[in-house]
Protein backbone atom coordinates (compact mmCIF):
# COMPACT_ATOMS: atom_id res chain seq x y z
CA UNK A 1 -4.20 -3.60 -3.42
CA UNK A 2 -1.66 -5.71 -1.47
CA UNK A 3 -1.75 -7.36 1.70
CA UNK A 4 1.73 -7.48 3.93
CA UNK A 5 1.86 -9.12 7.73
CA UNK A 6 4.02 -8.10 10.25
CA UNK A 7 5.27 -11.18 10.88
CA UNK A 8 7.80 -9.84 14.32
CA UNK A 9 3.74 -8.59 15.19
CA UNK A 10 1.92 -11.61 14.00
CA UNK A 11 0.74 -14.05 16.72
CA UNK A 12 -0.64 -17.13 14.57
CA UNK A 13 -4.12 -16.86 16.04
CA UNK A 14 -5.09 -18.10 12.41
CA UNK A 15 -8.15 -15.48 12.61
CA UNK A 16 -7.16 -14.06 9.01
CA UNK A 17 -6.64 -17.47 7.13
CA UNK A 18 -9.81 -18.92 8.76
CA UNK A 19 -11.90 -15.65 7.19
CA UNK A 20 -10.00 -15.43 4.34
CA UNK A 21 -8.12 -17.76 2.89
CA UNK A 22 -8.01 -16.90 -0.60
CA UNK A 23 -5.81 -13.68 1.21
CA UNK A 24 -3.77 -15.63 3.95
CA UNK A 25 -2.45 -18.51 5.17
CA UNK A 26 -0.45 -19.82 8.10
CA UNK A 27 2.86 -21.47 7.56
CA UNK A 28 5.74 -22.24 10.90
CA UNK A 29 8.81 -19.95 11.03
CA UNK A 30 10.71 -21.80 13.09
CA UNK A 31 8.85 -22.96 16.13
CA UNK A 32 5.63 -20.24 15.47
CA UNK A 33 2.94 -20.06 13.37
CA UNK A 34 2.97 -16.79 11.11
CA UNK A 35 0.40 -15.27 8.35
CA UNK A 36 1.67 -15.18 5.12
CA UNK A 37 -0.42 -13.08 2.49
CA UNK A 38 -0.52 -14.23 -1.37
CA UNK A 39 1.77 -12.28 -3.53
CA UNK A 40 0.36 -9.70 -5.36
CA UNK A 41 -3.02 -8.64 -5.70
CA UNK A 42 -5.93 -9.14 -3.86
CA UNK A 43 -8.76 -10.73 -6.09
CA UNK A 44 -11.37 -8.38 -5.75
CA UNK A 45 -14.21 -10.58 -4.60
CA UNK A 46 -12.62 -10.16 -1.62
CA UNK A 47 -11.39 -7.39 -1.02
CA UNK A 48 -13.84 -5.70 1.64
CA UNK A 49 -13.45 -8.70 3.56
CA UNK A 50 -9.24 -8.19 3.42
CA UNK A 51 -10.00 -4.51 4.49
CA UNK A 52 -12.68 -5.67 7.23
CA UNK A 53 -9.90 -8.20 8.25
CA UNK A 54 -6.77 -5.80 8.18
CA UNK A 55 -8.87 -3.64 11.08
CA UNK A 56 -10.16 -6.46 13.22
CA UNK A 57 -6.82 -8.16 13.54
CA UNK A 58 -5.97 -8.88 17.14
CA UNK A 59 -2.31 -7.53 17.31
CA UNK A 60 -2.62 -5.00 14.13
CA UNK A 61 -0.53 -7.15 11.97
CA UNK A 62 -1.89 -6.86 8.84
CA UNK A 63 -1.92 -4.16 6.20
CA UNK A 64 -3.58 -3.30 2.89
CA UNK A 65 -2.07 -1.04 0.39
CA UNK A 66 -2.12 0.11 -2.82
């Protein structure tokens, strides 16, 4: 499974990065702070936490697809 952000959605409350980092990170496009996923999979041993993330997300940026 994949993770993709929204980034026109994303808000840069960091929320994702600071629970998962081995998933997300938060990198300034232009004068904003964004979540960027890691390319390609997600390592499994974290997984249900991506999931868990993708629904708690404040502005319902996040996704998690096969």
């Amino acid at each position: 499974m994949r993770a993709t952000v929204d980034r026109e959605v994303c808000i840069g409350c960091e929320f994702c990065a600071s629970t998962c980092p081995k998933v997300f990170t938060i990198k300034m496009v232009g004068e904003d702070e964004k979540s960027f996923p890691i390319e390609g999979e997600i390592p499994e041993d974290v997984l249900e936490l991506a999931l868990d993330i993708e629904t708690k997300c404040p502005v319902a940026a996040i996704a998690i697809e096969d």
